[in-house]
Protein backbone atom coordinates (compact mmCIF):
# COMPACT_ATOMS: atom_id res chain seq x y z
CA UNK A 1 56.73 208.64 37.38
CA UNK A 2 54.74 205.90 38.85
CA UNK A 3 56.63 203.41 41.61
CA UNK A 4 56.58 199.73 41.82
CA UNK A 5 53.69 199.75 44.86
CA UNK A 6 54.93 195.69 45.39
CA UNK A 7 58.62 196.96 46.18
CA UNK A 8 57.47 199.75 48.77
CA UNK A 9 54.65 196.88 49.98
CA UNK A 10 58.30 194.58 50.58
CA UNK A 11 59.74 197.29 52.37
CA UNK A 12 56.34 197.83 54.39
CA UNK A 13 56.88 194.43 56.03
CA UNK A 14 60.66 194.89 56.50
CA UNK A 15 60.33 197.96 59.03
CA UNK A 16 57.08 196.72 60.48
CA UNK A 17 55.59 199.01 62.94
CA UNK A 18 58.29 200.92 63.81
CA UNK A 19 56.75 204.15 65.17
CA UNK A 20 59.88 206.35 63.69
CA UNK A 21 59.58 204.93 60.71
CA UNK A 22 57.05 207.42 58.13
CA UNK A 23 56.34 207.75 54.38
CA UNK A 24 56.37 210.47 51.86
CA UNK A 25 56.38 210.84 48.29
CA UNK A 26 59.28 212.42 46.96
CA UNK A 27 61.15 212.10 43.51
CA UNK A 28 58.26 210.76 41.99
CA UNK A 29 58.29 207.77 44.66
CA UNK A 30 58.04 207.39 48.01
CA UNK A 31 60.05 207.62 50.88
CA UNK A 32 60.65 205.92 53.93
CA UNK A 33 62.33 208.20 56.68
CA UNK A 34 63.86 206.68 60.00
CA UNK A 35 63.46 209.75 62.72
CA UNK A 36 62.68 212.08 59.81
CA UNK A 37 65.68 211.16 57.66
CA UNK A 38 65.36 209.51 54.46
CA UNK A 39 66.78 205.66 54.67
CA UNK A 40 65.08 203.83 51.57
CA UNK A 41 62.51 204.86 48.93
CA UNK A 42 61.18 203.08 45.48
CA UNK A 43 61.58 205.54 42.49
CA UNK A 44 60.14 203.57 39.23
CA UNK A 45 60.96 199.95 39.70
CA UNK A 46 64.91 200.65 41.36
CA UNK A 47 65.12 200.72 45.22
CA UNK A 48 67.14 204.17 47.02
CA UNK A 49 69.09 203.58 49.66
CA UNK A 50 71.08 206.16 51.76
CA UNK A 51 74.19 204.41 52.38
CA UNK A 52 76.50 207.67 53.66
CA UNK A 53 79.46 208.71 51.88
CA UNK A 54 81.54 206.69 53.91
CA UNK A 55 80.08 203.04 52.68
CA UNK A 56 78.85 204.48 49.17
CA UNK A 57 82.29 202.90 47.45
CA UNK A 58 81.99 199.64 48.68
CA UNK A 59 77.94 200.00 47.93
CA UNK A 60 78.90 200.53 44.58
CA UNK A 61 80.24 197.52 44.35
CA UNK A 62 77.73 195.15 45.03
CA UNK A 63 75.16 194.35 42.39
CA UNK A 64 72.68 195.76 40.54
CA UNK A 65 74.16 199.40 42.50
CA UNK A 66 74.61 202.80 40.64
CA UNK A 67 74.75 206.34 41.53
CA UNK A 68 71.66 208.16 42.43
CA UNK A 69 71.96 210.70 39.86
CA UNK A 70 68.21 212.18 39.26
CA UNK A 71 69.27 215.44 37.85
CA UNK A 72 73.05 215.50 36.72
CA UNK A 73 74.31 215.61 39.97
CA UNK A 74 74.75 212.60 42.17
CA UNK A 75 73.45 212.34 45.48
CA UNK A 76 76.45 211.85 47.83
CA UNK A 77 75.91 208.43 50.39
CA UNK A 78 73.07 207.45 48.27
CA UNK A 79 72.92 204.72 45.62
CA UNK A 80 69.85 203.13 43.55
CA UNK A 81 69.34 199.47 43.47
CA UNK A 82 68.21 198.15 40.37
CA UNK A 83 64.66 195.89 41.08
CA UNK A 84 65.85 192.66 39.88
CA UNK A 85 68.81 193.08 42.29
CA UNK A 86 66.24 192.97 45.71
CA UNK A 87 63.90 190.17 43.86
CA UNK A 88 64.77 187.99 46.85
CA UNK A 89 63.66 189.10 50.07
CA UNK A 90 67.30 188.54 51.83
CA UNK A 91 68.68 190.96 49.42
CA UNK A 92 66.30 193.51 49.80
CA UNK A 93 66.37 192.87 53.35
CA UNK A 94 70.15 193.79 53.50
CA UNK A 95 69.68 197.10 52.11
CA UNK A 96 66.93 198.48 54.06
CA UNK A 97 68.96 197.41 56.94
CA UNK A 98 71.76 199.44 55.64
CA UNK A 99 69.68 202.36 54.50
CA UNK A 100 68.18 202.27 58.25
CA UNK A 101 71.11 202.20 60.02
CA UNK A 102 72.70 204.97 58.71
CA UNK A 103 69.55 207.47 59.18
CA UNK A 104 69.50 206.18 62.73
CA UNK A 105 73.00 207.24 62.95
CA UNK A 106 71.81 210.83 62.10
CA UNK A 107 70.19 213.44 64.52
CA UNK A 108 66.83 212.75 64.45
CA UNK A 109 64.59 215.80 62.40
């Protein structure tokens, strides 16, 4: 599955040069890992974010949010963003900051 390249360009900008920020392609996408933990990636057009179990509830909520469910089983602490839900860069800002945070929060890999 291809990924929307303009999304993961987006997120590009939003972590700057952060030198513990990398990228890998994974689930057809890519990845962007904080300290070798996964914080955001693009799969298709949609937008991953590891939010933790803790704040995946209230995640939920907000919109364009669904379970990250690649394979019949969801991914606990992670949700997928639908693209039309980060269209405006304050949106899509939020999330990466989210999806940042927590894999800062986590001991580095």
């Amino acid at each position: 599955m291809a990924y929307d390249e303009g999304l993961a360009e987006r997120i590009r900008s939003r972590l700057g040069d952060d030198p513990d920020v990398t990228e890998r392609r994974m689930f057809g996408g890519i990845a962007f890992l904080v300290g070798g933990n996964m914080a955001v990636g693009v799969t298709g057009d949609d937008l991953m974010v590891r939010v933790g179990p803790d704040a995946a509830g209230a995640a939920l909520a907000r919109p364009g949010a669904r379970v990250f469910d690649m394979t019949g089983r969801p991914m606990r602490g992670w949700v997928v963003v639908a693209g039309p839900a980060v269209a405006e860069d304050d949106a899509l800002a939020a999330w990466v900051a989210e999806g940042c945070a927590f894999a800062r929060g986590l001991p580095p890999k």
